[in-house]
C-alpha atoms as a PDB file:
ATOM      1  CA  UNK A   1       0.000   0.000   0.000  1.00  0.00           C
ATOM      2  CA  UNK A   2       1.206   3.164  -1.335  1.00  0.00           C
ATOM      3  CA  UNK A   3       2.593   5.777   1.407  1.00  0.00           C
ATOM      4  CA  UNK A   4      -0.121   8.689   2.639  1.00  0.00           C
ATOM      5  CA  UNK A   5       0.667  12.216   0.951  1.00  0.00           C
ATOM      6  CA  UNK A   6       2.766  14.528   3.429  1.00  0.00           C
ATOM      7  CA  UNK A   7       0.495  17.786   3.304  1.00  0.00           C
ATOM      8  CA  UNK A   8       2.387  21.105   5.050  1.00  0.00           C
ATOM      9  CA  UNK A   9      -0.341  23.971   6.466  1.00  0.00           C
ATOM     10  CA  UNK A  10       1.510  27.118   7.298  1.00  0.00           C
ATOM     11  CA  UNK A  11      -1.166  29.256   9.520  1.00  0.00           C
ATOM     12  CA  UNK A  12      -2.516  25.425  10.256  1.00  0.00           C
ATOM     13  CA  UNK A  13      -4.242  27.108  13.500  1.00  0.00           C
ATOM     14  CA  UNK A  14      -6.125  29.476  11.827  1.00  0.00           C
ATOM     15  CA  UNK A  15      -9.526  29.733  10.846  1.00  0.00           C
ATOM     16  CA  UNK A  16      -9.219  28.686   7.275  1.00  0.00           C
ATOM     17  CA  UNK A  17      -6.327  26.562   7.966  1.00  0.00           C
ATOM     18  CA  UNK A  18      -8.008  24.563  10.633  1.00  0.00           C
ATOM     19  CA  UNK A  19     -10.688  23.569   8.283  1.00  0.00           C
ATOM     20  CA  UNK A  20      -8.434  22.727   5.527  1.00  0.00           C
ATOM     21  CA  UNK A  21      -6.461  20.217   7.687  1.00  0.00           C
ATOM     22  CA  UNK A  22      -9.271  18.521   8.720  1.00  0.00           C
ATOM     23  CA  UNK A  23     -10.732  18.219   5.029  1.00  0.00           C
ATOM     24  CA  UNK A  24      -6.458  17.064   4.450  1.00  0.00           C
ATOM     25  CA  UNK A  25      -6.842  14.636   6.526  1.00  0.00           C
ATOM     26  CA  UNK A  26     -10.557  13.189   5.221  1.00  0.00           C
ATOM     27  CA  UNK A  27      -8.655  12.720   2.145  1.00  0.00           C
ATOM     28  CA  UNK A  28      -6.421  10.336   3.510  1.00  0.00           C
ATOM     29  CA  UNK A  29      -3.294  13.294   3.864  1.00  0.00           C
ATOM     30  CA  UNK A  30      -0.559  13.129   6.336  1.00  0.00           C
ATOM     31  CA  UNK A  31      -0.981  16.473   7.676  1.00  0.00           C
ATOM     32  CA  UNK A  32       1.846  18.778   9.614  1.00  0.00           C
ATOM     33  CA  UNK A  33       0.341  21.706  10.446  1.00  0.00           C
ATOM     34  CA  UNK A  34       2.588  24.871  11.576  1.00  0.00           C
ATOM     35  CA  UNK A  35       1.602  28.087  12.967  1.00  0.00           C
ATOM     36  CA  UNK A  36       3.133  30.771  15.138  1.00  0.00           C
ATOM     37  CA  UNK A  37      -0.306  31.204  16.648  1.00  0.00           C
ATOM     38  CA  UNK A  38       0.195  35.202  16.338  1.00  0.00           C
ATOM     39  CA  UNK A  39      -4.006  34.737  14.817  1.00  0.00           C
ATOM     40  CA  UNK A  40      -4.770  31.367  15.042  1.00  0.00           C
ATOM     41  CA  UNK A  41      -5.397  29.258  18.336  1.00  0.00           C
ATOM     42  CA  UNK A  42      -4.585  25.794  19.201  1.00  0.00           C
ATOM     43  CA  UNK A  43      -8.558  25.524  20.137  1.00  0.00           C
ATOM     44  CA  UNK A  44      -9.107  25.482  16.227  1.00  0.00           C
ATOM     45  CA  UNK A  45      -7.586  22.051  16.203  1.00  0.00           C
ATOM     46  CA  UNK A  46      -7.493  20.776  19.342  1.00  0.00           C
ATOM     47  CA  UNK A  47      -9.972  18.183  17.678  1.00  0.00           C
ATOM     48  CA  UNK A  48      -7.137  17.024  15.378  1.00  0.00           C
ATOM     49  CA  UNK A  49      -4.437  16.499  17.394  1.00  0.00           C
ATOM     50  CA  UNK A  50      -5.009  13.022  18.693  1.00  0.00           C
ATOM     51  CA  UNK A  51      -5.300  11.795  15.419  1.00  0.00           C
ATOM     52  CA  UNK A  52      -2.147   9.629  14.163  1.00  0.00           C
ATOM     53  CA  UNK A  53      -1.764  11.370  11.065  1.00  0.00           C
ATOM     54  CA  UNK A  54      -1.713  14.952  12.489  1.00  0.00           C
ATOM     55  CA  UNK A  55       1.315  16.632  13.992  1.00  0.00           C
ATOM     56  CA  UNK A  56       1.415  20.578  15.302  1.00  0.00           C
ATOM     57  CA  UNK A  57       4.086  22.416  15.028  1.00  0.00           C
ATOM     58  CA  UNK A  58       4.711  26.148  16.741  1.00  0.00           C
ATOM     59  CA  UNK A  59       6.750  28.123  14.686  1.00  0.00           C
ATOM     60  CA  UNK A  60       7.278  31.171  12.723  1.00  0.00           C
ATOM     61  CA  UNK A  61       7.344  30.409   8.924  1.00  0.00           C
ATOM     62  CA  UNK A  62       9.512  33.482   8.363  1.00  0.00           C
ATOM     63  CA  UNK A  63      12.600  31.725   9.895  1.00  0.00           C
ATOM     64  CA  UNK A  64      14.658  28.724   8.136  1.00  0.00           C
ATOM     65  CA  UNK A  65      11.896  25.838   7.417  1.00  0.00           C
ATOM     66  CA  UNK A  66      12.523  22.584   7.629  1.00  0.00           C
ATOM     67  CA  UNK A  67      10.665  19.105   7.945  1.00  0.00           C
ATOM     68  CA  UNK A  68      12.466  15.959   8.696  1.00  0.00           C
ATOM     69  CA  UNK A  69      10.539  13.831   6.268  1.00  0.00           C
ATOM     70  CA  UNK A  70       9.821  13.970   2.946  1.00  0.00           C
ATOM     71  CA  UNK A  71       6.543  16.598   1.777  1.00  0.00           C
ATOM     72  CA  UNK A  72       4.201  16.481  -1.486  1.00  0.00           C
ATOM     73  CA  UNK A  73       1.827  19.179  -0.533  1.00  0.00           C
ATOM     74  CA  UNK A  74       2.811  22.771   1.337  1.00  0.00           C
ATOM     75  CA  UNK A  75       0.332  24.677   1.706  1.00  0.00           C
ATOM     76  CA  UNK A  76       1.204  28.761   2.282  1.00  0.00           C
ATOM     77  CA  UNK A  77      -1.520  29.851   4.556  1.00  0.00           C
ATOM     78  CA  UNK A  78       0.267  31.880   7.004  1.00  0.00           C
ATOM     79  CA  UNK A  79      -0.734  35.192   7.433  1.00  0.00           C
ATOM     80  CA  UNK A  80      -2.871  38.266   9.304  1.00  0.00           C
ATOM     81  CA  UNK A  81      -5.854  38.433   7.586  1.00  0.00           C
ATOM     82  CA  UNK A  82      -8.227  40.799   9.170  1.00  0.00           C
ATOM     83  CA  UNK A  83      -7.682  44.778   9.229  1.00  0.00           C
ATOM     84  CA  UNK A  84      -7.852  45.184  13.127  1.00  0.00           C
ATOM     85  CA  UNK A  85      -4.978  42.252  12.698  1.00  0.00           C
ATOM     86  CA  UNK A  86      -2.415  43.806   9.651  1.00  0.00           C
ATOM     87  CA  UNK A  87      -2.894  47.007  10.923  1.00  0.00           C
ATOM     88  CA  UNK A  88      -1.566  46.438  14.181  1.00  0.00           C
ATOM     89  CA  UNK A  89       1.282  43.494  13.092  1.00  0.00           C
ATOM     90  CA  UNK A  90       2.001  45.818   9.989  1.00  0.00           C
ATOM     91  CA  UNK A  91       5.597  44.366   9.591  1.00  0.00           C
ATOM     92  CA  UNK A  92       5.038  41.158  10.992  1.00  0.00           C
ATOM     93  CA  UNK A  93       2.040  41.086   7.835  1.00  0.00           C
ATOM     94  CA  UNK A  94       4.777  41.828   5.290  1.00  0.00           C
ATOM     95  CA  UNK A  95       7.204  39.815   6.135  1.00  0.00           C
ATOM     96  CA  UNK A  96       4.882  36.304   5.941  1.00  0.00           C
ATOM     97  CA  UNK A  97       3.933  37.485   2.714  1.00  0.00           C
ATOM     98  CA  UNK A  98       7.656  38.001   1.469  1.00  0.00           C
ATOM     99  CA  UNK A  99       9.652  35.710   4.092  1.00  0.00           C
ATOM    100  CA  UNK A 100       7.528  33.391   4.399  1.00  0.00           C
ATOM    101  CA  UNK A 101       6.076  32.584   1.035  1.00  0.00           C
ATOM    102  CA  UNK A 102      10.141  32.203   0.066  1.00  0.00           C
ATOM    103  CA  UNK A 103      10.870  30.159   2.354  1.00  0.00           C
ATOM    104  CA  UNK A 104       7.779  27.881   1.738  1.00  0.00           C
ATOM    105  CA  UNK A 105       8.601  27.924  -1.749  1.00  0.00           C
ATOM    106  CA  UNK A 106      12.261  26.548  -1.079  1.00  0.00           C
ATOM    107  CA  UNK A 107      10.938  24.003   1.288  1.00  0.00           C
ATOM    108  CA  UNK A 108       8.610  22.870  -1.484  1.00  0.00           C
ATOM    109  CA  UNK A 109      11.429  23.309  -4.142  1.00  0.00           C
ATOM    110  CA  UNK A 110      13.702  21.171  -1.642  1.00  0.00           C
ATOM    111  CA  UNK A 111      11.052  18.593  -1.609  1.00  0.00           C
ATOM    112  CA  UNK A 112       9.621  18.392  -5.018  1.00  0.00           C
ATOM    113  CA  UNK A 113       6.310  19.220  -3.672  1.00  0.00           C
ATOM    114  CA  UNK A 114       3.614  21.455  -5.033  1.00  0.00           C
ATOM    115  CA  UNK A 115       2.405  24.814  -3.569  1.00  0.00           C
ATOM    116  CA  UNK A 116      -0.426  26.040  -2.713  1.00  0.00           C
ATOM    117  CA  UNK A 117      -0.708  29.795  -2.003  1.00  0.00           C
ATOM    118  CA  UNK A 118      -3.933  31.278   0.011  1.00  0.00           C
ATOM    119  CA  UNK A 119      -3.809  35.046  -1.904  1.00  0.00           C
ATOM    120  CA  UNK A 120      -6.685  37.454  -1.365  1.00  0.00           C
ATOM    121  CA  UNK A 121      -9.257  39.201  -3.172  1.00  0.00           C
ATOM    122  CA  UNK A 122      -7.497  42.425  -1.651  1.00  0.00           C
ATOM    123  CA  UNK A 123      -5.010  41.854  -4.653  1.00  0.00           C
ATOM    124  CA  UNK A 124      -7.808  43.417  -6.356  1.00  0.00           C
ATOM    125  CA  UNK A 125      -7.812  46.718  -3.523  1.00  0.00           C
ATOM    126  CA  UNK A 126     -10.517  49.264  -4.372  1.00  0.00           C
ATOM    127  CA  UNK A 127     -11.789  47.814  -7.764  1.00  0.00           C
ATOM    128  CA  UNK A 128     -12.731  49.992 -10.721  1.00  0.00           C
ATOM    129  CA  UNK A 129     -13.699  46.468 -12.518  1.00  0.00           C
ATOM    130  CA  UNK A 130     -16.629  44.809 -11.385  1.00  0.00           C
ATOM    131  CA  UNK A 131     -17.337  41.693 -11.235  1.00  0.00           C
ATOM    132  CA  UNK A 132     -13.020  41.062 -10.120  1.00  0.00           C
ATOM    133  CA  UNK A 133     -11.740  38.903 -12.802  1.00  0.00           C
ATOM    134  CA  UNK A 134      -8.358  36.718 -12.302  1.00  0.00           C
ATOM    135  CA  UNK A 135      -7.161  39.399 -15.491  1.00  0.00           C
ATOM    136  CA  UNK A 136      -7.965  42.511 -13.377  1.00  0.00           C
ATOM    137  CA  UNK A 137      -5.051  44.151 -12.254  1.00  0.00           C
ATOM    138  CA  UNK A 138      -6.388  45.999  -9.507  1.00  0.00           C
ATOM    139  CA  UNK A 139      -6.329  49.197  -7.910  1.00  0.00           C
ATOM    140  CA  UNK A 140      -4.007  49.335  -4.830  1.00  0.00           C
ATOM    141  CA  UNK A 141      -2.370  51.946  -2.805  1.00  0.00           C
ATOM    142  CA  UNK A 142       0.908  50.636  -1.998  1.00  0.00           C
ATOM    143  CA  UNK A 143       1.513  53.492   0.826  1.00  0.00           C
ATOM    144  CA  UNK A 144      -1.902  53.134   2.420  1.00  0.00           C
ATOM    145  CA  UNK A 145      -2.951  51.741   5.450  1.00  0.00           C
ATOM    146  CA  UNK A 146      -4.024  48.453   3.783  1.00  0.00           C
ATOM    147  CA  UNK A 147      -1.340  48.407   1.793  1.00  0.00           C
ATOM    148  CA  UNK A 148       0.733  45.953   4.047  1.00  0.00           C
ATOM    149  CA  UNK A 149      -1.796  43.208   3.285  1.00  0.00           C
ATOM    150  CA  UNK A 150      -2.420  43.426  -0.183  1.00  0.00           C
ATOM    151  CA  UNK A 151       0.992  44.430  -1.710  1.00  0.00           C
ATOM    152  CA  UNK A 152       2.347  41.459   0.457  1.00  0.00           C
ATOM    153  CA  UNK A 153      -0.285  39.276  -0.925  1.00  0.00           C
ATOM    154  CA  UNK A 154       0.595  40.635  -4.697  1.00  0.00           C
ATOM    155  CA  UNK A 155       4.716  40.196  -4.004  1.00  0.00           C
ATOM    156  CA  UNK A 156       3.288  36.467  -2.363  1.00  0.00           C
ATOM    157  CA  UNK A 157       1.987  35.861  -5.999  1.00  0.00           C
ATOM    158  CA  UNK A 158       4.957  37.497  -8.078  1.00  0.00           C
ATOM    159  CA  UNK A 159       7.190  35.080  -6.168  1.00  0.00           C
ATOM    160  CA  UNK A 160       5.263  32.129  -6.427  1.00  0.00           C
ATOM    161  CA  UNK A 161       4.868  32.625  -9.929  1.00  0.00           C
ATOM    162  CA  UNK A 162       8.723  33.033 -10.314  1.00  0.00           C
ATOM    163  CA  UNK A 163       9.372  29.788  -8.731  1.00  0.00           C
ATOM    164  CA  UNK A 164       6.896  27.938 -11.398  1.00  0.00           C
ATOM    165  CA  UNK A 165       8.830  29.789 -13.831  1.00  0.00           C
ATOM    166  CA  UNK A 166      12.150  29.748 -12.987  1.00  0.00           C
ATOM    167  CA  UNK A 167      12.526  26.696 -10.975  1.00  0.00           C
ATOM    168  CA  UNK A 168       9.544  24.524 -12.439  1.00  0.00           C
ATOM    169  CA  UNK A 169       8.144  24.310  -8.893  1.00  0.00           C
ATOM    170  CA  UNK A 170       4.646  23.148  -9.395  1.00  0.00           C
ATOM    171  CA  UNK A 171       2.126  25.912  -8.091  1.00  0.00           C
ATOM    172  CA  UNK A 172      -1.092  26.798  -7.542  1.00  0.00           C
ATOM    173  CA  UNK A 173      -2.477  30.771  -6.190  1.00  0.00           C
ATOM    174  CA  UNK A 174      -6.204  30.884  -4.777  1.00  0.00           C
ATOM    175  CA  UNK A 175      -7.940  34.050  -4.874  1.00  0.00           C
ATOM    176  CA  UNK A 176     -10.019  33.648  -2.066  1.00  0.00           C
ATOM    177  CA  UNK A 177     -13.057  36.425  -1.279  1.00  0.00           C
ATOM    178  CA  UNK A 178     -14.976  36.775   2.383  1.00  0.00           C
ATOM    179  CA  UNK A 179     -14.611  33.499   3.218  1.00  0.00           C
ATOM    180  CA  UNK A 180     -16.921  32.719   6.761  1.00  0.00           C
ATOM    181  CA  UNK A 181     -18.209  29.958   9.219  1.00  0.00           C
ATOM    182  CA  UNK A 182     -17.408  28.585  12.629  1.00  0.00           C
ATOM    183  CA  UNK A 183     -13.636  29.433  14.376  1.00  0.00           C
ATOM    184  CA  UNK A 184     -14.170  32.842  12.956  1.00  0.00           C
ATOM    185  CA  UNK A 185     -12.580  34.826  15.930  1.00  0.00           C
ATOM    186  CA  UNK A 186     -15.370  37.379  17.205  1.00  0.00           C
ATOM    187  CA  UNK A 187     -12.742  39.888  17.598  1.00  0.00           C
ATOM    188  CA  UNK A 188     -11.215  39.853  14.486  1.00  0.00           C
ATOM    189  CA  UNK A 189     -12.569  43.175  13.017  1.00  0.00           C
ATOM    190  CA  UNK A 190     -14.370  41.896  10.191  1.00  0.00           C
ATOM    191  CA  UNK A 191     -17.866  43.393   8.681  1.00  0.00           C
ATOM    192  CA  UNK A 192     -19.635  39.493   9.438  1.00  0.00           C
ATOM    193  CA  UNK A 193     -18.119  38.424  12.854  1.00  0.00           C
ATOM    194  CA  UNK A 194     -18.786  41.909  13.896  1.00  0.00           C
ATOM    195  CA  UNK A 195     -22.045  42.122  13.054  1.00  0.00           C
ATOM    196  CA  UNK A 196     -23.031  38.875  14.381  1.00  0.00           C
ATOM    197  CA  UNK A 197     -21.113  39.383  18.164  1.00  0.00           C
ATOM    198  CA  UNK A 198     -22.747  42.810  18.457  1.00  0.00           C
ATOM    199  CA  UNK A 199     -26.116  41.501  17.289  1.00  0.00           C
ATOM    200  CA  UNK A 200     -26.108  38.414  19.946  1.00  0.00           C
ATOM    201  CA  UNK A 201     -24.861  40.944  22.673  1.00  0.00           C
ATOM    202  CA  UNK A 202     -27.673  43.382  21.980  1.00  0.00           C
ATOM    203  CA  UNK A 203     -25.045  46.418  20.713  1.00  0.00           C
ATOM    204  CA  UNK A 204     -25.841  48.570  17.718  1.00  0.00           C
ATOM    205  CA  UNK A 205     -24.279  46.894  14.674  1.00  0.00           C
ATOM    206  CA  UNK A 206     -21.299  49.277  13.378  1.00  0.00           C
ATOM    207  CA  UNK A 207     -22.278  50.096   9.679  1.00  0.00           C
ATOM    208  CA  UNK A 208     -18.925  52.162   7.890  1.00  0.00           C
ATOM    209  CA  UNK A 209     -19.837  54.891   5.642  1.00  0.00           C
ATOM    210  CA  UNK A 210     -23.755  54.941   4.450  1.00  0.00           C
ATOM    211  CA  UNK A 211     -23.510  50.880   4.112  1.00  0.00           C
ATOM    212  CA  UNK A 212     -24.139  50.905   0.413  1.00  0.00           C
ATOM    213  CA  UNK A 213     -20.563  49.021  -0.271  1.00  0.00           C
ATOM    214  CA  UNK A 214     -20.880  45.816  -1.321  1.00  0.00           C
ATOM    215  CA  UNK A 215     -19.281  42.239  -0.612  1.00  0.00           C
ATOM    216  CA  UNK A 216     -19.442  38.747  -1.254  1.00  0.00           C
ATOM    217  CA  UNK A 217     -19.674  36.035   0.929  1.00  0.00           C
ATOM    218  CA  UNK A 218     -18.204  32.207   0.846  1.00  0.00           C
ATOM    219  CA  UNK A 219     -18.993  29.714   3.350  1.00  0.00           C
ATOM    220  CA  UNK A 220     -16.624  27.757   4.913  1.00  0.00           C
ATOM    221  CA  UNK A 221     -17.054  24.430   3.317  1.00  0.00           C
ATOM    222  CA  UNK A 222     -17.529  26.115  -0.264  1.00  0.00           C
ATOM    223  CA  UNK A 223     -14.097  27.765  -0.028  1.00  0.00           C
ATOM    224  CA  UNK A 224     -11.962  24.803   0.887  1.00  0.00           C
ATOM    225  CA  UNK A 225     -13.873  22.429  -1.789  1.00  0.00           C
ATOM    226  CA  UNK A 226     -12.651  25.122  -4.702  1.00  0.00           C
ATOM    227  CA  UNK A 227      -9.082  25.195  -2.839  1.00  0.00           C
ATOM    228  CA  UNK A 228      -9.085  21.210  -2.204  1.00  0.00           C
ATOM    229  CA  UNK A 229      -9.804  20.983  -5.887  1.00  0.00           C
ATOM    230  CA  UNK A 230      -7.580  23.620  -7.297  1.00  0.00           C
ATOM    231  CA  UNK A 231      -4.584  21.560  -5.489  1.00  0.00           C
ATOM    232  CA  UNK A 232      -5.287  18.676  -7.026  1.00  0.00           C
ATOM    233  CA  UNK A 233      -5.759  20.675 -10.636  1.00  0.00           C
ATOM    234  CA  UNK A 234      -3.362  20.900 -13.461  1.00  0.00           C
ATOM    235  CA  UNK A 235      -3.841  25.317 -13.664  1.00  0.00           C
ATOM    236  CA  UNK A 236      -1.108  27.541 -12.382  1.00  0.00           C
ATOM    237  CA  UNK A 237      -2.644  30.780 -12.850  1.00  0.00           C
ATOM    238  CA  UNK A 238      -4.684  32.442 -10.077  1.00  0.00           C
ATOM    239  CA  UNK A 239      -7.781  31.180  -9.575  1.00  0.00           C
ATOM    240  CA  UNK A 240     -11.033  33.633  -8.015  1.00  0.00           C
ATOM    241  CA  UNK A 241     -12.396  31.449  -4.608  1.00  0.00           C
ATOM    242  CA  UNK A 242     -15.878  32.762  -3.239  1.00  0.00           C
ATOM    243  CA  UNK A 243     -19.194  32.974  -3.676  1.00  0.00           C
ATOM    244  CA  UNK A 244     -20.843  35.787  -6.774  1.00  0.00           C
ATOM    245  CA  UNK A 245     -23.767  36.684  -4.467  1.00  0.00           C
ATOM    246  CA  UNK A 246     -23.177  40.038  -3.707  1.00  0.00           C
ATOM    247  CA  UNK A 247     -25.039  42.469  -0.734  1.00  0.00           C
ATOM    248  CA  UNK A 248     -24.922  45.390   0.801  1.00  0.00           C
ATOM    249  CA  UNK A 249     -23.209  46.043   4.182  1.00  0.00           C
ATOM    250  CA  UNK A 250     -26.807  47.932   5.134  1.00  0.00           C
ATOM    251  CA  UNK A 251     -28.812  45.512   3.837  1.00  0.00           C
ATOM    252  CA  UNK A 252     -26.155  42.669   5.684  1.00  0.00           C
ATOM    253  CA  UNK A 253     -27.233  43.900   8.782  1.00  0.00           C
ATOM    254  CA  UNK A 254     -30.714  44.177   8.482  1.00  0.00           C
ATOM    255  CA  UNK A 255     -29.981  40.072   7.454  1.00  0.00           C
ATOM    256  CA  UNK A 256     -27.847  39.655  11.060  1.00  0.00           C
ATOM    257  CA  UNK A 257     -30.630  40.992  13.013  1.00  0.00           C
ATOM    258  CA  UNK A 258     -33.019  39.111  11.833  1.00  0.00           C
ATOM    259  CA  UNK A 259     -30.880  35.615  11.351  1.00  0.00           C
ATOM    260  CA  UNK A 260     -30.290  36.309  15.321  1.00  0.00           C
ATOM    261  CA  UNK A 261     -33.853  38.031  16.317  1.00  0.00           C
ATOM    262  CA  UNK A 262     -31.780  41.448  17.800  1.00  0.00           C
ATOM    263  CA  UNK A 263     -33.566  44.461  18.685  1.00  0.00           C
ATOM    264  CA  UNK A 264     -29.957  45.986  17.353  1.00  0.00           C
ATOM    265  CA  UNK A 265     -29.944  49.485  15.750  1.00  0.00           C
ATOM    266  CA  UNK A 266     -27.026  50.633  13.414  1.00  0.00           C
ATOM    267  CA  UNK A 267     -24.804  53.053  14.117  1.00  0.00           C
ATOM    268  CA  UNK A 268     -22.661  55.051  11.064  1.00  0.00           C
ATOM    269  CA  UNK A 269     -18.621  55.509  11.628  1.00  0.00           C
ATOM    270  CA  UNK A 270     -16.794  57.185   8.323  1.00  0.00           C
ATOM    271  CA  UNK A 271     -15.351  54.920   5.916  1.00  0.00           C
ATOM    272  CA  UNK A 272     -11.672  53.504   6.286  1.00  0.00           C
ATOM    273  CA  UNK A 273      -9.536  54.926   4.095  1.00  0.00           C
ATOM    274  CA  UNK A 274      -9.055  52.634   0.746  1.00  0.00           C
ATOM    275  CA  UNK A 275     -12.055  50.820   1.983  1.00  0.00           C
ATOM    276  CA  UNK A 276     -13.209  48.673  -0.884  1.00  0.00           C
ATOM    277  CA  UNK A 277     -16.687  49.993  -2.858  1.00  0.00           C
ATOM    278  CA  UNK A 278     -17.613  46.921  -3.968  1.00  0.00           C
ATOM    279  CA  UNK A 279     -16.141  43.397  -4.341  1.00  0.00           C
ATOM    280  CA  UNK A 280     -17.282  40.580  -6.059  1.00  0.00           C
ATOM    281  CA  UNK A 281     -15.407  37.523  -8.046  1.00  0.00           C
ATOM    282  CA  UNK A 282     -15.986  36.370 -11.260  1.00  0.00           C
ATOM    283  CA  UNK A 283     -15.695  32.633 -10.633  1.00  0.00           C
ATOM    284  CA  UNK A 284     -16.192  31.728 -14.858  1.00  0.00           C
ATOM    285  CA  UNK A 285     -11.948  29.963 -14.636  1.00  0.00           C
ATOM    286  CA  UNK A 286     -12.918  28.229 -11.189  1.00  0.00           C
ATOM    287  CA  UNK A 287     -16.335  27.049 -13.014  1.00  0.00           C
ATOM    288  CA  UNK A 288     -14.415  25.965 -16.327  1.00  0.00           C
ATOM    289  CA  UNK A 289     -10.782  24.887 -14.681  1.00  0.00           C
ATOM    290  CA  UNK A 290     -12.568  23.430 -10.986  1.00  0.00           C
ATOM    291  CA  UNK A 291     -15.994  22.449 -11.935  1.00  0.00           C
ATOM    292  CA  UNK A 292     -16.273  24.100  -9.102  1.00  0.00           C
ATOM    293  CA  UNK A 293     -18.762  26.603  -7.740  1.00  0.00           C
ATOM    294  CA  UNK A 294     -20.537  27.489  -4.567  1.00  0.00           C
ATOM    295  CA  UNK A 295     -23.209  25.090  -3.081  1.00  0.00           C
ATOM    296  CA  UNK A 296     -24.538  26.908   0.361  1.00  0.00           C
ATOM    297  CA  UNK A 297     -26.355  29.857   0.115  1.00  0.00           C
ATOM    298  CA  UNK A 298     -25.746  33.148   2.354  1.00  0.00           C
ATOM    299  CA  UNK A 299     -28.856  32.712   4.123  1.00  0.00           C
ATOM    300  CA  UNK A 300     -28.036  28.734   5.099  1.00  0.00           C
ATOM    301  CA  UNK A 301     -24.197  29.065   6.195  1.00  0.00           C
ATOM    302  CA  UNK A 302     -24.952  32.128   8.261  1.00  0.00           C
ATOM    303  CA  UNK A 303     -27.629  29.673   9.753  1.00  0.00           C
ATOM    304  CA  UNK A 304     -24.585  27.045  10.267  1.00  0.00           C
ATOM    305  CA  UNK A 305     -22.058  29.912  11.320  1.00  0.00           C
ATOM    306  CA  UNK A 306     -24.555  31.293  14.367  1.00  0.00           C
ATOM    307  CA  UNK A 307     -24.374  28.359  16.773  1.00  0.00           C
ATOM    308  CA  UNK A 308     -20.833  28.720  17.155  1.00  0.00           C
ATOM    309  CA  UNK A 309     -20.580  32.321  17.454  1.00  0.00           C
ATOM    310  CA  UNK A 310     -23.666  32.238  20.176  1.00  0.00           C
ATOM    311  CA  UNK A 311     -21.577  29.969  22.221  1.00  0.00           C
ATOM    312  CA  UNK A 312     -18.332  32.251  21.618  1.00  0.00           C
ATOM    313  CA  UNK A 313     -20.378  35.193  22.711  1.00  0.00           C
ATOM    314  CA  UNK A 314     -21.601  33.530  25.582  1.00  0.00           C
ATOM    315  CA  UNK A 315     -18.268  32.668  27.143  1.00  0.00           C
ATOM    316  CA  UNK A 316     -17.024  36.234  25.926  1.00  0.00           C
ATOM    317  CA  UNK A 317     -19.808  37.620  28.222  1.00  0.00           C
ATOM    318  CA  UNK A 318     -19.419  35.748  31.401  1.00  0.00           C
END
């Protein structure tokens, strides 16, 4: 009987990463798992780590990396990924993106492996194209605030892409949109967590600017199916991850407070600077390339997403 695949998750703690290990290891991976646990939490896998063919490992990926056994699969998901979370670890945000990314590209370069690298929709910044297409450029301010997350995610991609091309390391770049669902951390500063935390606590629900921006939002599951399958895919190129059913922040939170019954009113803060209008993907490559679209409707993962934050809340209160 052939040997399991040797699977590497940098950021294997965190909220995405957690959930990909576990779907790793329902494929019948070996999975080492590696985080610094700057954002993620060892409670995000503290399910996993009795199994035999899951090993943790603390550690920041920006140092030397090394694993003492051979790897087929690394990857790169290591990294801030909420404002309230780049803007205060600003350096510590660029140097995953740059450090790390290089030195999970050598490890999978060392190792023959292929690599698999979590990039952003916030490649795309403030988008004058809408729906985002994978041939959008974007619109980015490289000296704003939020600059530190996407022009580390867009030098992430650059260098990936130079290792396909100049070393023939097999690679693969996910684009992946709003992805939610349970280990979201409450605290983490973003529109959906936020709304739902203040909405279960009884707080007015922060809306930024007059709430007409728009996003997109991917459950969960959905997300790691399209970046399970675009592993396992022959395409290089970057390839848009989340869900084409778009909303408004306003009418988001008139959703949250009815999803969680809240007698919540909204409350209006000015818009972050570089704060993104809209943001939607065009999913046509994942579609042609993945067969792969979204199966779970807004309306039914936010329905799977509110247990867990209600117990979350709950502890968070006493």
């Amino acid at each position: 009987m052939p040997d399991k695949p040797v699977s590497v998750v940098t950021g294997g703690a965190g909220f995405l990463g957690s959930h990909l290990c576990e779907r790793l290891l329902n494929e019948g991976h070996r999975v080492i798992a590696m985080d610094n646990l700057a954002t993620g939490t060892i409670d995000n896998i503290a399910h996993l780590v009795d199994q035999t063919d899951f090993r943790f490992i603390k550690y920041d990926v920006t140092e030397y990396l090394y694993i003492n056994e051979p790897v087929d699969y690394i990857y790169h998901f290591a990294s801030p990924a909420s404002p309230i979370d780049y803007l205060n670890m600003p350096i510590q945000t660029l140097k995953v993106g740059a450090l790390g990314t290089h030195k999970a590209l050598g490890l999978a370069l060392g190792n023959g492996a292929r690599f698999i690298l979590a990039s952003t929709s916030e490649v795309y910044g403030d988008p004058e194209e809408h729906p985002q297409s994978e041939s959008y450029r974007g619109n980015v301010d490289p000296v704003g605030l939020r600059g530190v997350y996407d022009e580390a995610k867009r030098f992430a991609e650059a260098m990936t892409m130079a290792y396909h091309r100049y070393h023939k390391v097999e690679t693969r770049i996910a684009r992946i949109f709003n992805t939610y669902g349970p280990r979201m951390r409450i605290k983490d500063g973003r529109v959906l967590p936020a709304f739902l935390s203040q909405a279960l606590r009884g707080e007015d629900l922060t809306v930024f600017g007059d709430g007409s921006q728009t996003r997109s939002f991917t459950y969960v599951d959905d997300a790691i199916e399209g970046i399970f399958r675009l592993a396992m895919s022959g395409h290089a190129d970057p390839v848009n991850i989340g869900n084409p059913e778009e909303i408004s922040i306003r009418d988001f939170a008139d959703e949250i407070t009815r999803l969680t019954g809240s007698d919540s009113q909204i409350t209006y803060k000015e818009l972050p600077p570089d704060d993104p209008k809209v943001r939607m993907p065009d999913i046509a490559r994942a579609r042609e390339v993945l067969g792969w679209e979204p199966k779970v409707d807004r309306r039914s993962g936010l329905k799977k997403t509110l247990p867990y934050f209600t117990d979350k809340v709950s502890v968070d209160v006493r």
